[in-house]
N, C-alpha and C. Protein backbone atom coordinates (compact mmCIF):
# COMPACT_ATOMS: atom_id res chain seq x y z
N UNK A 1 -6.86 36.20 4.54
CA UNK A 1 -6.64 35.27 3.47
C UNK A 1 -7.00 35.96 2.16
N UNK A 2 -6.10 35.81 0.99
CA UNK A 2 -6.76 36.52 -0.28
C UNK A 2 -7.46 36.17 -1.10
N UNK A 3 -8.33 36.43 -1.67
CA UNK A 3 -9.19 36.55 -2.53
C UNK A 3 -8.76 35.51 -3.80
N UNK A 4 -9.32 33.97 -4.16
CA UNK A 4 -8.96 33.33 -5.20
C UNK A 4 -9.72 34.60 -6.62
N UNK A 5 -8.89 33.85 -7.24
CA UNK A 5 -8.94 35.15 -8.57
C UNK A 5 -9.45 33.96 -9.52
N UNK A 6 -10.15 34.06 -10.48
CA UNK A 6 -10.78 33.03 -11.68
C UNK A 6 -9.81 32.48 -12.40
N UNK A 7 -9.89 31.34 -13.07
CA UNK A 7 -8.66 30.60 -13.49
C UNK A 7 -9.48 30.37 -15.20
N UNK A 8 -10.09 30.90 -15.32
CA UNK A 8 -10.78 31.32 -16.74
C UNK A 8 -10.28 32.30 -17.62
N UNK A 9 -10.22 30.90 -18.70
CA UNK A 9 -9.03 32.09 -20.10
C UNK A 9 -10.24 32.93 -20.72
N UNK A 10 -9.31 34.03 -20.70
CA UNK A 10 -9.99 35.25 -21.70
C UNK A 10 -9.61 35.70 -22.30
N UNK A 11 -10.34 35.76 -23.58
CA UNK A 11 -10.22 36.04 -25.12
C UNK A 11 -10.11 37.68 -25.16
N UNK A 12 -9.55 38.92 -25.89
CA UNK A 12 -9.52 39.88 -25.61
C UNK A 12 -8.39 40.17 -26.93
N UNK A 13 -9.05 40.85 -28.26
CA UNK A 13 -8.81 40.94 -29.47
C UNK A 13 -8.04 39.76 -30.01
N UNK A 14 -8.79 38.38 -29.92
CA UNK A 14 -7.81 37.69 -30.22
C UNK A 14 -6.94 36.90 -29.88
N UNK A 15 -6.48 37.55 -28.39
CA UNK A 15 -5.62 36.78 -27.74
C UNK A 15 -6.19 36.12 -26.31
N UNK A 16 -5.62 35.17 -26.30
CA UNK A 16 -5.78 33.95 -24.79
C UNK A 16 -4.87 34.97 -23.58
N UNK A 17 -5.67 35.32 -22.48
CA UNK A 17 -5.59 36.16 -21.32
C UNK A 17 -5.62 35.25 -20.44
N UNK A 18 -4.41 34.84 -20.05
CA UNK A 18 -4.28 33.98 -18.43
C UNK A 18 -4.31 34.31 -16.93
N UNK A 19 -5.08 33.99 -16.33
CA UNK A 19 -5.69 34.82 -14.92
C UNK A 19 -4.87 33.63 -13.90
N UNK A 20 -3.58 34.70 -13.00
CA UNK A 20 -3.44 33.80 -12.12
C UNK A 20 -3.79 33.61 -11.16
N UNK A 21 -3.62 32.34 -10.07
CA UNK A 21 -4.26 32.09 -8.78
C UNK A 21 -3.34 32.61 -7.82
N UNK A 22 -3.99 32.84 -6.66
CA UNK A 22 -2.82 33.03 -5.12
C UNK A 22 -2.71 32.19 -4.96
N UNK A 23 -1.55 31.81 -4.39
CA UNK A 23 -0.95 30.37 -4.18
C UNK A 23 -1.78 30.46 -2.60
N UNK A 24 -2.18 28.88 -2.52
CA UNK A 24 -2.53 28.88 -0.96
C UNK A 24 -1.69 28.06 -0.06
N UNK A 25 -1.55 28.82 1.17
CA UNK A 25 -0.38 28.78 2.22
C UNK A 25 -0.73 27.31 3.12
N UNK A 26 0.02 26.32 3.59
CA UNK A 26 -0.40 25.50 4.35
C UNK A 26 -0.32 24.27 3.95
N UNK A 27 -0.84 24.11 2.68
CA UNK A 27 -1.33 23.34 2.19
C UNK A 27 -2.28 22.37 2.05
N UNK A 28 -3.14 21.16 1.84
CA UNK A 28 -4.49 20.46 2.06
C UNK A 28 -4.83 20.93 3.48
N UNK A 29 -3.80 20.66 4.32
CA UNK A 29 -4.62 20.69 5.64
C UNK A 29 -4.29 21.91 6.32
N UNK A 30 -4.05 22.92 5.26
CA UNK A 30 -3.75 24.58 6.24
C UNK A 30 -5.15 25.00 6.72
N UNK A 31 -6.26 25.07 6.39
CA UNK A 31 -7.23 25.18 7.21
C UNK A 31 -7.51 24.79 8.54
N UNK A 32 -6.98 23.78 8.69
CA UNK A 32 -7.26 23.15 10.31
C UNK A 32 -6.88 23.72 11.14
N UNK A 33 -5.63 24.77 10.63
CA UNK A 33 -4.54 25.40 12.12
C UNK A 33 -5.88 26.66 12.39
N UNK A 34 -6.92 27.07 11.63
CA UNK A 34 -7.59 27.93 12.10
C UNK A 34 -8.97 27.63 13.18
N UNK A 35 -9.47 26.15 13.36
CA UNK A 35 -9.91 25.59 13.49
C UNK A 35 -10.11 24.85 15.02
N UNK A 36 -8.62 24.60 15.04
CA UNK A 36 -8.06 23.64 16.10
C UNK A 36 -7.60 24.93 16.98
N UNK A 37 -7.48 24.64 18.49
CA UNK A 37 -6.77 25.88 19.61
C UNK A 37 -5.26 26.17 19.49
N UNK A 38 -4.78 26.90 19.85
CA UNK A 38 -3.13 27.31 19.83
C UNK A 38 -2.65 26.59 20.67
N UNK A 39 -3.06 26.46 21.92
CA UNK A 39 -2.33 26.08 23.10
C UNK A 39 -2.55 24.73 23.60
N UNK A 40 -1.66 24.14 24.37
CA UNK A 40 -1.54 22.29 24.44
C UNK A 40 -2.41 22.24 25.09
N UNK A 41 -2.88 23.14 25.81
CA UNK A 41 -4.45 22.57 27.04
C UNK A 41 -5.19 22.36 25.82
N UNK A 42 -5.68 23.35 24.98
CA UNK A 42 -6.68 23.31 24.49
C UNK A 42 -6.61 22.21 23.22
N UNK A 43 -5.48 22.14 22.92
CA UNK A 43 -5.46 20.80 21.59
C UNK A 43 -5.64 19.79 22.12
N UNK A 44 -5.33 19.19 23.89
CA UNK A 44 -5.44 18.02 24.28
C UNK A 44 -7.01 17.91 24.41
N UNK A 45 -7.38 18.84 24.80
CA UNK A 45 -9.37 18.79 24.99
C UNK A 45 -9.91 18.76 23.68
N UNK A 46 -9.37 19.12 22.52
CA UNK A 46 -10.15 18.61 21.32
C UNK A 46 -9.77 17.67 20.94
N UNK A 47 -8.31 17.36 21.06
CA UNK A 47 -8.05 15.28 21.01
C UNK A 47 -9.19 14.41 22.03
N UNK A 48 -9.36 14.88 23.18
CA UNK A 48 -9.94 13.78 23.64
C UNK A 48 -11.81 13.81 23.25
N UNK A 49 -11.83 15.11 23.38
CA UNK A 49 -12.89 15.17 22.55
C UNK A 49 -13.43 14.28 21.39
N UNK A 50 -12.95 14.75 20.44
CA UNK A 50 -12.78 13.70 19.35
C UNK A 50 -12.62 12.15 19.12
N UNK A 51 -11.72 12.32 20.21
CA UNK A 51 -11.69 10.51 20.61
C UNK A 51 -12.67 9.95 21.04
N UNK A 52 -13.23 10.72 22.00
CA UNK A 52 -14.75 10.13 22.68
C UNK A 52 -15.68 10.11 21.49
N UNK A 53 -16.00 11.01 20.88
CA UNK A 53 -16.66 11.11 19.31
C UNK A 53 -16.79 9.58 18.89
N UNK A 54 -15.30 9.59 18.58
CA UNK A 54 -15.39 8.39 17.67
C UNK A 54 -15.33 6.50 18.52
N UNK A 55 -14.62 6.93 19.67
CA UNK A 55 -15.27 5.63 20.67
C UNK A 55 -16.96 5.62 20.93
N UNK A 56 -16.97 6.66 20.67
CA UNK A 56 -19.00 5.92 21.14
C UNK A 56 -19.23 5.97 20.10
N UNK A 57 -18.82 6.55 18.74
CA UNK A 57 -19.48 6.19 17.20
C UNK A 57 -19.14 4.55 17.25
N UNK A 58 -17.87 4.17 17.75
CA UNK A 58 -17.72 2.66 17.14
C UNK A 58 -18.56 2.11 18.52
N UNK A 59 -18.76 2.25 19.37
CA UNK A 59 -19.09 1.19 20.55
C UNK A 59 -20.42 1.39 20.72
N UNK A 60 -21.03 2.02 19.79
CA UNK A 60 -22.46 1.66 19.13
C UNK A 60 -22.72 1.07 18.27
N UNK A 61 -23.88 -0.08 18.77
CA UNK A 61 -23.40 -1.42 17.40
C UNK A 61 -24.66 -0.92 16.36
N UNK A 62 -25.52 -0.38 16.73
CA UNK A 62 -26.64 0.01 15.68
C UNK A 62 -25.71 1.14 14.27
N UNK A 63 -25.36 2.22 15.41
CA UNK A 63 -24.38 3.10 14.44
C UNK A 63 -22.69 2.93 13.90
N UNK A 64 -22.70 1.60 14.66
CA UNK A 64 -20.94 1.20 13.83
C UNK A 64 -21.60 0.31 12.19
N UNK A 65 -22.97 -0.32 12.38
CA UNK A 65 -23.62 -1.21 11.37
C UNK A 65 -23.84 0.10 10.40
N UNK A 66 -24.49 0.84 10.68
CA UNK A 66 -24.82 2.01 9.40
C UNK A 66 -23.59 2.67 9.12
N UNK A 67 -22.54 2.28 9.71
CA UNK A 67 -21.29 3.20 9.38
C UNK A 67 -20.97 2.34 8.23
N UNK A 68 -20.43 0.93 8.66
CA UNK A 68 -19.86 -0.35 7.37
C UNK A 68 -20.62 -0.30 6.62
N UNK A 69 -22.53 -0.34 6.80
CA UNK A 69 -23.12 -0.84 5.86
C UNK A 69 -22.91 0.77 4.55
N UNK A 70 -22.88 1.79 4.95
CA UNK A 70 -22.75 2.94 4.05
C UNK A 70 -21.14 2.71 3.07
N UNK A 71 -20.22 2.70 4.49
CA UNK A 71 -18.96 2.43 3.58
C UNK A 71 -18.75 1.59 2.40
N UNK A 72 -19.58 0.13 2.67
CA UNK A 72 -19.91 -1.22 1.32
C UNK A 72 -20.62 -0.80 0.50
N UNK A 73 -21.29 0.39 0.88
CA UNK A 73 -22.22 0.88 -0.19
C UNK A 73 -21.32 1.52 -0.98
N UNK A 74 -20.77 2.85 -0.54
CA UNK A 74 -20.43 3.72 -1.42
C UNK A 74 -18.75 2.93 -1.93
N UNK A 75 -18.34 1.58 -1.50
CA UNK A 75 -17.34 1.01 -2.45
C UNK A 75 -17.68 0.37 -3.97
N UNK A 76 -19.31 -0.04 -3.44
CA UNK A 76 -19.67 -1.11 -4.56
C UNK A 76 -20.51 0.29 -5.63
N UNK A 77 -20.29 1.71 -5.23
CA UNK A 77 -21.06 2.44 -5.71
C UNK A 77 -19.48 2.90 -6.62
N UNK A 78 -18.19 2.94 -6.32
CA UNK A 78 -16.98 3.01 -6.50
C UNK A 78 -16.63 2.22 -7.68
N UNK A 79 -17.15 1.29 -7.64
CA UNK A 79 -16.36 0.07 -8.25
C UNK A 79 -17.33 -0.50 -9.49
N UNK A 80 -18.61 0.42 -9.09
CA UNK A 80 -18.84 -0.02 -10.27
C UNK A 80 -19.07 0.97 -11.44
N UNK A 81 -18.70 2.48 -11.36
CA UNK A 81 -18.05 3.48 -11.49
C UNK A 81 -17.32 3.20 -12.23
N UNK A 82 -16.19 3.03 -11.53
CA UNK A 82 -14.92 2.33 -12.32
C UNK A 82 -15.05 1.07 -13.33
N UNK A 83 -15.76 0.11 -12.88
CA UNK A 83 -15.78 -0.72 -14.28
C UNK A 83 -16.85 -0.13 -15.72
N UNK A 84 -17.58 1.13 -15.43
CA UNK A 84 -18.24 1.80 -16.34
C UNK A 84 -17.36 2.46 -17.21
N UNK A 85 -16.69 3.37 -16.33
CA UNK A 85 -15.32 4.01 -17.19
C UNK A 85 -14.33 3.27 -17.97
N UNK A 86 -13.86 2.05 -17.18
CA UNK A 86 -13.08 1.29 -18.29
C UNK A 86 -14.21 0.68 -19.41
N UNK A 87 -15.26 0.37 -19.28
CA UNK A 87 -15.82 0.55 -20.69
C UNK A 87 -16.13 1.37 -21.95
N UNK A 88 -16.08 2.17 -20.85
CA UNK A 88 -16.00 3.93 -21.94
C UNK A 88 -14.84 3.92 -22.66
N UNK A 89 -13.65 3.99 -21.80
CA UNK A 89 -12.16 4.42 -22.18
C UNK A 89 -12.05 2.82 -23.59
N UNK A 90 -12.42 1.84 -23.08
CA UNK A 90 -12.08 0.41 -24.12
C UNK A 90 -13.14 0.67 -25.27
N UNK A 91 -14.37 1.67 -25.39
CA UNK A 91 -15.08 1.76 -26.69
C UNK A 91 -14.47 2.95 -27.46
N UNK A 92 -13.73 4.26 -26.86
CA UNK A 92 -13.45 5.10 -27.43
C UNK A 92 -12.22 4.57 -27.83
N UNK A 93 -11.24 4.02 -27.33
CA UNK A 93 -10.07 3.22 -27.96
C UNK A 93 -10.22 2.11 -29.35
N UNK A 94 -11.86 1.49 -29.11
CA UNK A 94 -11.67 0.41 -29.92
C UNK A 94 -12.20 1.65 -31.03
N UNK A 95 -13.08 2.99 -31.31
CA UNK A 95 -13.93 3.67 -32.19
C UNK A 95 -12.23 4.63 -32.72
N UNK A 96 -11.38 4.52 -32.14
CA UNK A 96 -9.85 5.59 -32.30
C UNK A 96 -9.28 4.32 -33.12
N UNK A 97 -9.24 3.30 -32.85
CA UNK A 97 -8.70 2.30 -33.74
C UNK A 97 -9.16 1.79 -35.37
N UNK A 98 -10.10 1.75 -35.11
CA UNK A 98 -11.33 1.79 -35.98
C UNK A 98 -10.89 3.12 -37.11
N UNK A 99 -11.00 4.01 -36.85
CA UNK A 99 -11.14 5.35 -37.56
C UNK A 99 -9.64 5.52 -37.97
N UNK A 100 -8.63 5.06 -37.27
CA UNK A 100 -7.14 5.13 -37.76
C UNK A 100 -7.11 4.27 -38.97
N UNK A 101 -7.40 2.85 -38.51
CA UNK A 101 -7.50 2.02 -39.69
C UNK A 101 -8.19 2.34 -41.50
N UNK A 102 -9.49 3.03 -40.87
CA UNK A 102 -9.72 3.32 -42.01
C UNK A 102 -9.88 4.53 -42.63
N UNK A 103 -9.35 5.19 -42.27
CA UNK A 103 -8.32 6.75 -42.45
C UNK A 103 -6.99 5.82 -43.59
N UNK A 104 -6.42 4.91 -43.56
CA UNK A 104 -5.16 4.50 -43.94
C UNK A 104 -5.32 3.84 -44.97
């Protein structure tokens, strides 16, 4: 796999120096093919694998409760995120309005 290269502009008498990236092959999920087995025996034993994983994660009621109770967490940790930012974005809009107006 090659070497990501810095995506940081550089200045160099003056002028803006653009550093390009290697494109990466696969795409989001090209990592996994290194990960996962080649052959159907072996992909069916990490499917079922996995499956069992996640059937006894849910068919544990102590650890299916800390699963939801984390997920409600990190939504209401989401959401209220998001209603912070639209306050940000609605004060710098109302301080851009403001400053147009009396610019004029």
């Amino acid at each position: 796999m090659a070497k990501k290269k810095s995506v940081k502009n550089k200045k160099k008498n003056g002028k803006i120096r653009y550093v390009e990236v290697a494109p990466q092959k696969g795409g989001v999920l090209g990592g996994l093919k290194s990960i996962l087995p080649e052959t159907a025996s072996g992909q069916l034993l990490a499917g079922v694998l996995i499956g069992g994983a996640i059937t006894w994660a849910l068919s544990d009621e102590k650890l299916r409760e800390k699963i939801i109770r984390q997920g409600v967490q990190t939504f209401g940790n989401l959401a209220g995120a998001l209603a912070e930012l639209k306050e940000q974005i609605a004060d710098i809009q109302a301080e851009v309005t403001a400053g147009q107006s009396g610019d004029a």
